[in-house]
C-alpha atoms as a PDB file:
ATOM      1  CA  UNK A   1     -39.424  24.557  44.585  1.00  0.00           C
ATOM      2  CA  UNK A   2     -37.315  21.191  45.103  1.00  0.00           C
ATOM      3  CA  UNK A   3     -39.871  19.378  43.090  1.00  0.00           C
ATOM      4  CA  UNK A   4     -39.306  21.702  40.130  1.00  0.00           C
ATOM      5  CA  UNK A   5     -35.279  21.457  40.066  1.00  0.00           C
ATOM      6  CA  UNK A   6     -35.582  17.765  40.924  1.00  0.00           C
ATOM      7  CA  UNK A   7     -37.927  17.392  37.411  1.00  0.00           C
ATOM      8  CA  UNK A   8     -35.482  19.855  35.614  1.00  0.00           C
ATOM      9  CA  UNK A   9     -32.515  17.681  36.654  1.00  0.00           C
ATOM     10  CA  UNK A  10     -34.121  14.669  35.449  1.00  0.00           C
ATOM     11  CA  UNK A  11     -35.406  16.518  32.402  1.00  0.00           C
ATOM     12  CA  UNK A  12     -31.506  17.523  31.475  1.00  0.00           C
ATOM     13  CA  UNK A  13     -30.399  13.821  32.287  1.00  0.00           C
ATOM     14  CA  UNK A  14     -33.022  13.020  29.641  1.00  0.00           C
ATOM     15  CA  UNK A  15     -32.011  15.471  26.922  1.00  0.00           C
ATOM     16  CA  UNK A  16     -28.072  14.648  27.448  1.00  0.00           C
ATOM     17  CA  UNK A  17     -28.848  10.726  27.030  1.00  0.00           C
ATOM     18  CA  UNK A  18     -30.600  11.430  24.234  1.00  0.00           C
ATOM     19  CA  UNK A  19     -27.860  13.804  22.275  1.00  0.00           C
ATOM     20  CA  UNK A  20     -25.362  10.609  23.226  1.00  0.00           C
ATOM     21  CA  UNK A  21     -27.573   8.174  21.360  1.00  0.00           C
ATOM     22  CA  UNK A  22     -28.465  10.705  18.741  1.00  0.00           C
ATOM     23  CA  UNK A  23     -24.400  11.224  18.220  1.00  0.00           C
ATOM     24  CA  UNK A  24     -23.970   7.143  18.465  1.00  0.00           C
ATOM     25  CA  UNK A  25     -26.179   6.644  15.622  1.00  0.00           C
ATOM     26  CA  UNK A  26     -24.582   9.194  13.731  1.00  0.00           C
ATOM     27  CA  UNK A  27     -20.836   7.451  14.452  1.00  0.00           C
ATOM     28  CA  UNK A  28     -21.726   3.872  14.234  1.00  0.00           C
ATOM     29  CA  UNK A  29     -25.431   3.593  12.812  1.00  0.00           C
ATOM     30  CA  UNK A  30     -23.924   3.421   8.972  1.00  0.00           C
ATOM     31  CA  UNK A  31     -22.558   0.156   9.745  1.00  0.00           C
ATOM     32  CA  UNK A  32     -26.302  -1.241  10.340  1.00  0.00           C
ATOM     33  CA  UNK A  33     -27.720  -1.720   6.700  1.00  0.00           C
ATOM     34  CA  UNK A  34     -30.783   0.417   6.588  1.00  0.00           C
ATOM     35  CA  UNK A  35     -32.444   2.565   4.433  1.00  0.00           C
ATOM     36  CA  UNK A  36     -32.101   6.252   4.371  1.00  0.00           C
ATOM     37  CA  UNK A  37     -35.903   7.073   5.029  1.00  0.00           C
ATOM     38  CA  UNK A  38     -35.453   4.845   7.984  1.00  0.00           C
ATOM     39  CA  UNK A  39     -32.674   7.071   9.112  1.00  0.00           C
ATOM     40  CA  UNK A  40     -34.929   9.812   8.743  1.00  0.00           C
ATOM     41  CA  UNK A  41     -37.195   9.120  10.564  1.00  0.00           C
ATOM     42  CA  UNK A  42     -35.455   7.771  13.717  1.00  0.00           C
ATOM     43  CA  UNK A  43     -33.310  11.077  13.710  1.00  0.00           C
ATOM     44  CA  UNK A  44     -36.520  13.075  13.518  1.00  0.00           C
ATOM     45  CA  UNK A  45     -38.295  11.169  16.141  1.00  0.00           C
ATOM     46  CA  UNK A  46     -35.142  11.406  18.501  1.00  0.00           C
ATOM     47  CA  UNK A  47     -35.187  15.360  17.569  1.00  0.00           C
ATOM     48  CA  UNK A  48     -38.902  15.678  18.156  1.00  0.00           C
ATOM     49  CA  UNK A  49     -38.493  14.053  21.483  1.00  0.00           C
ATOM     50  CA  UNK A  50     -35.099  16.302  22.007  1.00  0.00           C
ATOM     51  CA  UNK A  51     -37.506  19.238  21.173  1.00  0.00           C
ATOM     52  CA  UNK A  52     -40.192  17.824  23.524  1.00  0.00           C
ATOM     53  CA  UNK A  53     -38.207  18.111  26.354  1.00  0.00           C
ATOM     54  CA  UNK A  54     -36.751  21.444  26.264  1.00  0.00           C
ATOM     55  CA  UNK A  55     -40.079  22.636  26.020  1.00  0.00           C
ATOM     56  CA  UNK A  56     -40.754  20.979  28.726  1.00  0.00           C
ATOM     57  CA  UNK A  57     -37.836  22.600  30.897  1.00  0.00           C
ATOM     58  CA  UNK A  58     -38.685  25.595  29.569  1.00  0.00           C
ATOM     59  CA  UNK A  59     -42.100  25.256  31.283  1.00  0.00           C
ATOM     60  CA  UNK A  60     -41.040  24.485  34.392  1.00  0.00           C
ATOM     61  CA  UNK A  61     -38.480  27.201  34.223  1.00  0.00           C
ATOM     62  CA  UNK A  62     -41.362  29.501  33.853  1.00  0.00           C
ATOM     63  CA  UNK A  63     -43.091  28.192  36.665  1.00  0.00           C
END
């Protein structure tokens, strides 16, 4: 049982470092000169990976 609330602890520590780069793109990442399909795509790569990992939790919730 430890192992499982140790992995969801590291799993949340994931998914909240994750939301604060995903919300320091959106703040400061207009200042970079990039294209808007390259925004795209690194917002949903960050959101697959977001995704990812509550699915994850989720799993070892159910277990």
């Amino acid at each position: 049982m430890n192992i499982f609330l140790l992995l969801n602890t590291v799993l949340l520590i994931n998914i909240i470092l994750y939301s604060l780069t995903l919300e320091y793109v959106i703040i400061h990442g207009y200042s970079i000169s990039r294209t808007k399909e390259e925004y795209l795509m690194y917002y949903s790569y960050i959101f697959l990976a977001l995704n990812h990992r509550v699915s994850l939790v989720k799993l070892v919730d159910q277990i």
